[in-house]
Protein backbone atom coordinates (compact mmCIF):
# COMPACT_ATOMS: atom_id res chain seq x y z
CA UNK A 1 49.84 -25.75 -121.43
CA UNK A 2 50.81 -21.95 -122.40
CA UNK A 3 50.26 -21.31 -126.34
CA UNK A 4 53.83 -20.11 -126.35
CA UNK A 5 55.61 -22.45 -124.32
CA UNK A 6 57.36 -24.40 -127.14
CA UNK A 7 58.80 -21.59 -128.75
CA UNK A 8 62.48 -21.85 -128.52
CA UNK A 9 63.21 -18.24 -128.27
CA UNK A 10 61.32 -16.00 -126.94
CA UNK A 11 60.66 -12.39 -129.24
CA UNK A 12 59.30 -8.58 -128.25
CA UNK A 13 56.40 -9.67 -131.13
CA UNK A 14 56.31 -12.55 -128.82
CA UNK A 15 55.08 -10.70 -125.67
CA UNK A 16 52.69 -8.52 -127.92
CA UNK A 17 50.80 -11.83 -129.32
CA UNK A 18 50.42 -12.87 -125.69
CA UNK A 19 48.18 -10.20 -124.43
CA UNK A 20 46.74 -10.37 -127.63
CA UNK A 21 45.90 -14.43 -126.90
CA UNK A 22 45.09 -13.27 -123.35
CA UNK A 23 48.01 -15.23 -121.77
CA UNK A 24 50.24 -13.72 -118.86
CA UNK A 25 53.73 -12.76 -119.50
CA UNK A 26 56.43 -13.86 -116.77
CA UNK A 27 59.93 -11.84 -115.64
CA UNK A 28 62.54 -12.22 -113.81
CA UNK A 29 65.52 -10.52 -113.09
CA UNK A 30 68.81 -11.94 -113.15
CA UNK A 31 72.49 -10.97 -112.58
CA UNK A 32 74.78 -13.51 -113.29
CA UNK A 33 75.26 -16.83 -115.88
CA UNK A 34 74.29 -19.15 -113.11
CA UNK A 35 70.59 -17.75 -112.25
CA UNK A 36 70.23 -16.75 -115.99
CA UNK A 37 70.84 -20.85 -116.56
CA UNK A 38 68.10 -21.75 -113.48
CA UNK A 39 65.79 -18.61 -114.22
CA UNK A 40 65.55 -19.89 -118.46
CA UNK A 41 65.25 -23.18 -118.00
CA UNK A 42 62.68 -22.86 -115.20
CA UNK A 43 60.56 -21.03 -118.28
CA UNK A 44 59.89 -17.60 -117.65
CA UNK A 45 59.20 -15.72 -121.07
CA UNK A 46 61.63 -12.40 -120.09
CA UNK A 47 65.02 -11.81 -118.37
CA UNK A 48 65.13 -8.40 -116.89
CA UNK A 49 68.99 -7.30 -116.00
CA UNK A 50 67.88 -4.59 -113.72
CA UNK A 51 69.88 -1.90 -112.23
CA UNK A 52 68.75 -3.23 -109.00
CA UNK A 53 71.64 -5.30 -108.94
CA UNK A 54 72.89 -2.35 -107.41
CA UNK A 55 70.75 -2.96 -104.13
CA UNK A 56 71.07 -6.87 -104.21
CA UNK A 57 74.48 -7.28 -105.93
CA UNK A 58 76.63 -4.51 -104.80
CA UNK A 59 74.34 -3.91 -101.29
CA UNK A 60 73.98 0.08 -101.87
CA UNK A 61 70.77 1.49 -100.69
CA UNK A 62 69.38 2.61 -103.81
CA UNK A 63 69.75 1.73 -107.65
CA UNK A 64 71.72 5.21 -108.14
CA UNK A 65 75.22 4.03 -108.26
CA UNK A 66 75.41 1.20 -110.80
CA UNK A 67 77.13 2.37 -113.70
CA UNK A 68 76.64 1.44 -117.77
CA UNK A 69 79.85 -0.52 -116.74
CA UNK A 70 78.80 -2.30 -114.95
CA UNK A 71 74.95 -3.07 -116.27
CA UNK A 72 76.94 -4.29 -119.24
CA UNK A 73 78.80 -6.80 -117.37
CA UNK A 74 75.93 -7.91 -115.96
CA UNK A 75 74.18 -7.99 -119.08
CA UNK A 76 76.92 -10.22 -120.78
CA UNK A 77 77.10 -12.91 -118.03
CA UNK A 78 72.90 -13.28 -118.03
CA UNK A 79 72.95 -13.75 -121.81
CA UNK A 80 75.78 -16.55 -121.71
CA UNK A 81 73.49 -18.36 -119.78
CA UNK A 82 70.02 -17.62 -121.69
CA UNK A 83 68.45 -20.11 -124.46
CA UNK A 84 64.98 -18.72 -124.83
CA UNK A 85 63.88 -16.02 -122.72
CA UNK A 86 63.96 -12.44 -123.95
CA UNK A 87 66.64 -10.36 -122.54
CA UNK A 88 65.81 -6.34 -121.21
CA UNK A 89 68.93 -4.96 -119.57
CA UNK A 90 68.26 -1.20 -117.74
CA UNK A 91 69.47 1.73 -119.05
CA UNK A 92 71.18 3.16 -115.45
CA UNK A 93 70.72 6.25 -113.91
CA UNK A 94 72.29 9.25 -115.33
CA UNK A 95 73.04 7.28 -119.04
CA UNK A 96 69.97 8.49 -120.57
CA UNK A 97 68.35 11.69 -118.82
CA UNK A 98 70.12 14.23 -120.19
CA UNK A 99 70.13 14.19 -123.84
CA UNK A 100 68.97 11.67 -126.33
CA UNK A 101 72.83 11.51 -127.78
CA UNK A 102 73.95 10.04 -125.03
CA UNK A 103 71.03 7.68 -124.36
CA UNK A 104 71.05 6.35 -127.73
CA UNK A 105 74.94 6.24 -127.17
CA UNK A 106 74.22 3.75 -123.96
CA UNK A 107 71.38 2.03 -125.34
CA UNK A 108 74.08 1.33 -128.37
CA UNK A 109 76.30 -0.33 -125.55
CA UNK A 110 74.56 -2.25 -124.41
CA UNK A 111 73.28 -4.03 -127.15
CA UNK A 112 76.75 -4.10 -129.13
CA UNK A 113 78.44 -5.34 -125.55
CA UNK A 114 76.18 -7.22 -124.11
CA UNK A 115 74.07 -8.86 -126.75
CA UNK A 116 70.67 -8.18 -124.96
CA UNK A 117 67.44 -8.23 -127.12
CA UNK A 118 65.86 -5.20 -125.99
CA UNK A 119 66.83 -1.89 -123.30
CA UNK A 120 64.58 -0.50 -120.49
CA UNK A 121 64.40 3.02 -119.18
CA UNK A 122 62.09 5.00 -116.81
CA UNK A 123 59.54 7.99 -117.37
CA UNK A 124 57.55 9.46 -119.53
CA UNK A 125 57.26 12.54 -121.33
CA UNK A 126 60.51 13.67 -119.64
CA UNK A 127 62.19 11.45 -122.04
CA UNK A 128 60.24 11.33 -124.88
CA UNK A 129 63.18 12.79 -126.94
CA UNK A 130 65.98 9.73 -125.30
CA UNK A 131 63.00 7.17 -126.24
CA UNK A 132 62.81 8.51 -130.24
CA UNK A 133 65.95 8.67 -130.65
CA UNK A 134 67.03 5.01 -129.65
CA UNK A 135 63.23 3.41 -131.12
CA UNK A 136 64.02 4.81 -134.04
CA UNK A 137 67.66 3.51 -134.14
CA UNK A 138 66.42 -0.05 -133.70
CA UNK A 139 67.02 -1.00 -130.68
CA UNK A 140 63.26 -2.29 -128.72
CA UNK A 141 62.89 -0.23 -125.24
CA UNK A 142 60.43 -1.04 -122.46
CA UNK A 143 59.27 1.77 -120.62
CA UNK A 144 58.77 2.25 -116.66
CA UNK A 145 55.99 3.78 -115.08
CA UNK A 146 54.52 4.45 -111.51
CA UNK A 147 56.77 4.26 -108.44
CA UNK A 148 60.42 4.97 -111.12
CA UNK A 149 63.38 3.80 -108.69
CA UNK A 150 65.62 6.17 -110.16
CA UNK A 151 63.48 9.02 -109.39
CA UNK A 152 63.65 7.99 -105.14
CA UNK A 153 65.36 11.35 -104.32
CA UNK A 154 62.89 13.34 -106.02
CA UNK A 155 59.74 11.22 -104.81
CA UNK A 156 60.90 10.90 -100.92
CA UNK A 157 59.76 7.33 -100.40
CA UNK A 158 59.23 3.80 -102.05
CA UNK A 159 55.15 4.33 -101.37
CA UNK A 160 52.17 3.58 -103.62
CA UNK A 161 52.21 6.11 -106.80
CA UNK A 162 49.18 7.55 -108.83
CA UNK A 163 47.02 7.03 -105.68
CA UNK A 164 45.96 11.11 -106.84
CA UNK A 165 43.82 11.37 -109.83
CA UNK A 166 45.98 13.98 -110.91
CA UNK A 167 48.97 11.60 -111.38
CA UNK A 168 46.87 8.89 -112.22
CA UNK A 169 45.88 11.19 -115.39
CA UNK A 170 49.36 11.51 -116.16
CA UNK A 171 50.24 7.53 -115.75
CA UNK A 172 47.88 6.61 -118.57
CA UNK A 173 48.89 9.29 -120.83
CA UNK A 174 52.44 8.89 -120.51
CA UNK A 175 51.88 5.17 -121.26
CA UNK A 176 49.86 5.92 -124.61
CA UNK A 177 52.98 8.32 -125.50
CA UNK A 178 54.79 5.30 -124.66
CA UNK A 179 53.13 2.75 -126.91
CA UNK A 180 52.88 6.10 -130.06
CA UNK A 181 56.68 6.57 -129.33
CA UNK A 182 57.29 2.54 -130.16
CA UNK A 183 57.97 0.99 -126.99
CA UNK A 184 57.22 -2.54 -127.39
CA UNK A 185 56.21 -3.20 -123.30
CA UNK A 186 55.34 -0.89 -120.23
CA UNK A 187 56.72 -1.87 -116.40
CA UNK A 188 54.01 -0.34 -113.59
CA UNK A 189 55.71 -0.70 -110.50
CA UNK A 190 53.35 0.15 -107.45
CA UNK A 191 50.32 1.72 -108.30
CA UNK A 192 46.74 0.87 -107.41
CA UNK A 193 45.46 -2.35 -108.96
CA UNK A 194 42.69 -0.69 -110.33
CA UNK A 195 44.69 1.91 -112.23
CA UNK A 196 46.83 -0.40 -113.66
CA UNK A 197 43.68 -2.32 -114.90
CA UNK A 198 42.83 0.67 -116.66
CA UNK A 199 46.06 1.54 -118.23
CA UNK A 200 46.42 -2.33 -119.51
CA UNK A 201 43.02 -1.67 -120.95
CA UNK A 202 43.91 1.64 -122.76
CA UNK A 203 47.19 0.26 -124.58
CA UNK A 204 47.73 -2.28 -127.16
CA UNK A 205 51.43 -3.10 -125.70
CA UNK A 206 52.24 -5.03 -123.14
CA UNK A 207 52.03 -4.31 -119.23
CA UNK A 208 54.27 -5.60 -117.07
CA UNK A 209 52.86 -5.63 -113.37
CA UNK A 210 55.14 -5.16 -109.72
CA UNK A 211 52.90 -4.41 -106.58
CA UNK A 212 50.53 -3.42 -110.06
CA UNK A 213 47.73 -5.80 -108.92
CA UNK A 214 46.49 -9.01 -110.97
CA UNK A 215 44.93 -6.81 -114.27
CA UNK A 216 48.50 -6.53 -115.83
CA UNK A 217 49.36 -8.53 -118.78
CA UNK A 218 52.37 -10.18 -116.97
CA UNK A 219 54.14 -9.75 -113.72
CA UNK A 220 58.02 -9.20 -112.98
CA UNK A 221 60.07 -10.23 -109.36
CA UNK A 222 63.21 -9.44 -108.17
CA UNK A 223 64.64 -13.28 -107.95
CA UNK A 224 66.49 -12.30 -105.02
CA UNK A 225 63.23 -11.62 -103.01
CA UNK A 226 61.50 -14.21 -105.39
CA UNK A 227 63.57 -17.15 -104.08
CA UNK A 228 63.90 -15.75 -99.85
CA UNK A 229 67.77 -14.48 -100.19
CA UNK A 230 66.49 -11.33 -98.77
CA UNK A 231 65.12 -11.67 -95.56
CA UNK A 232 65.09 -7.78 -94.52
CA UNK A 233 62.59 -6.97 -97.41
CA UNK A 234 58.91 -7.93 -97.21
CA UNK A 235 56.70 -5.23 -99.41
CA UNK A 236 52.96 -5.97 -99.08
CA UNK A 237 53.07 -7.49 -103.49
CA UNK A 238 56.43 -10.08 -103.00
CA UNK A 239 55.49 -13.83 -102.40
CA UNK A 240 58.48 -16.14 -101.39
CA UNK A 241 58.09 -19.18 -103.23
CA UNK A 242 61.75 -20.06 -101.23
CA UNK A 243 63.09 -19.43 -98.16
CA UNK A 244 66.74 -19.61 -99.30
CA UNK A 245 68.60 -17.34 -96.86
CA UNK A 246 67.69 -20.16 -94.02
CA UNK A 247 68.54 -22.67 -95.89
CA UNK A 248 71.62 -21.49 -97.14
CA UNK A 249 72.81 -19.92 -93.98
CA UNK A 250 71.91 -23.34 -92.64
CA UNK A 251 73.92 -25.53 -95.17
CA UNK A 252 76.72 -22.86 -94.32
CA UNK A 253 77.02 -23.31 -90.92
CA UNK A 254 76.46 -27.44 -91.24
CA UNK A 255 79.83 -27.19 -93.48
CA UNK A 256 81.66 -25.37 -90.18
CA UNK A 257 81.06 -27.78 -88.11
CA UNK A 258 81.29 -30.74 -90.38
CA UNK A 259 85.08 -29.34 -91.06
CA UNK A 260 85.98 -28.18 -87.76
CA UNK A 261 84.56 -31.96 -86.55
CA UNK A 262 86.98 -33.10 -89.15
CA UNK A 263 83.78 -35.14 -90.36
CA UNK A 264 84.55 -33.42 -93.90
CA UNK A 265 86.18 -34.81 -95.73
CA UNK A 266 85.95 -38.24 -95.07
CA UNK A 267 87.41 -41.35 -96.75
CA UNK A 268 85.04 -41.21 -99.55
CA UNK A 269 85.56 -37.96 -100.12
CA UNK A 270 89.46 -38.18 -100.38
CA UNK A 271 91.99 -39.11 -103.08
């Protein structure tokens, strides 16, 4: 049984004790009150609203478009349906990058708005200034490192980051200035297991693991993928613990026939 599994809600301080006790850290994303419900009660320790409701919510290519709108409507349904989990909601492209005003003003939104426990945002260095600025307001940011979504345009493709040791220099030292600047947790999104091992080694906060390898302190999904809704996307680090798009499709097209049978609704099932 996990050391933190009766705690009834679930705090950044939280997160930090469990790499301290040497026990893995769980996320999930969610978009909606009705997964937020399933995804809590199921017991993962963190709720990440990510802008990647963008790709698997709205069906654009890239997380680009979403707007603070629109992360903050997302945020609010997720926490209606949230007991104990911890809450991170994404800070969107272009609401934080280009001046720490306005990315305290977002981060400010969101947590007024929403009610969300904590903000993420990607990069390093590049936005030390956006991260000081809203740590030292209060709010609790998570960082993002590694393969940065946001950044696609500039990087060219969704492969394997820090595979260079030049980069992979720059990965550990922009999480240390990530973990001096007050960020409570660190996401590495696809780089080499190994790297990551050493960058969850070098920092007292929190790592967060996706395509990151096993040496993370915890490990995030995309419940979408998690749970088999998307059948299109099969990246070498997602396991399908569902296969829900055939089974839905299936239940979908049982109900067409069972109505165009007139087999539904029968007696039973009428007033």
């Amino acid at each position: 049984m996990s050391v933190h599994s009766e705690i009834k809600k679930i705090t950044t301080e939280t997160l930090r004790k469990m790499k301290f006790d040497k026990e893995k850290i769980t996320m999930l994303t969610a978009y909606d009150f009705t997964t937020a419900k399933m995804v809590d009660a199921g017991g993962v320790d963190a709720i990440l609203v990510g802008d990647s409701a963008s790709n698997v919510m709205a069906g654009y290519e890239t997380t680009l478009p979403i707007t603070l709108d629109q992360m903050i409507y997302h945020a609010q349904c997720v926490i209606r349906g949230v007991d104990r989990a911890l809450v991170v909601v994404d800070l969107p492209f272009g609401s934080y990058q280009s001046n720490p005003e306005k990315a305290l003003e977002s981060a400010v939104r969101i947590m007024k708005e929403s009610e969300a426990h904590a903000i993420k945002l990607e990069g390093g260095k590049e936005v030390e200034k956006s991260i000081k600025k809203i740590v030292n307001a209060g709010i609790p940011v998570m960082g993002h490192l590694g393969l940065t979504p946001q950044s696609i345009y500039q990087f060219g493709t969704y492969k394997v980051r820090a595979k260079e040791e030049e980069e992979a220099e720059k990965l550990i030292s922009d999480a240390k200035l990530l973990e001096e600047l007050g960020c409570f947790s660190v996401v590495l999104e696809k780089i080499p297991a190994a790297l990551a091992k050493k960058v969850t080694d070098s920092v007292s906060i929190p790592t967060i693991g996706i395509g990151a390898g096993p040496h993370c302190d915890g490990q995030v999904l995309v419940y979408h993928d998690m749970v088999g809704m998307n059948k299109d996307f099969s990246p070498k680090f997602l396991r399908r613990y569902l296969d829900l798009y055939t089974e839905i499709t299936g239940a979908v097209s049982q109900y067409v026939k069972d109505v165009k049978s007139t087999d539904f609704p029968n007696q039973e099932e009428s007033y």
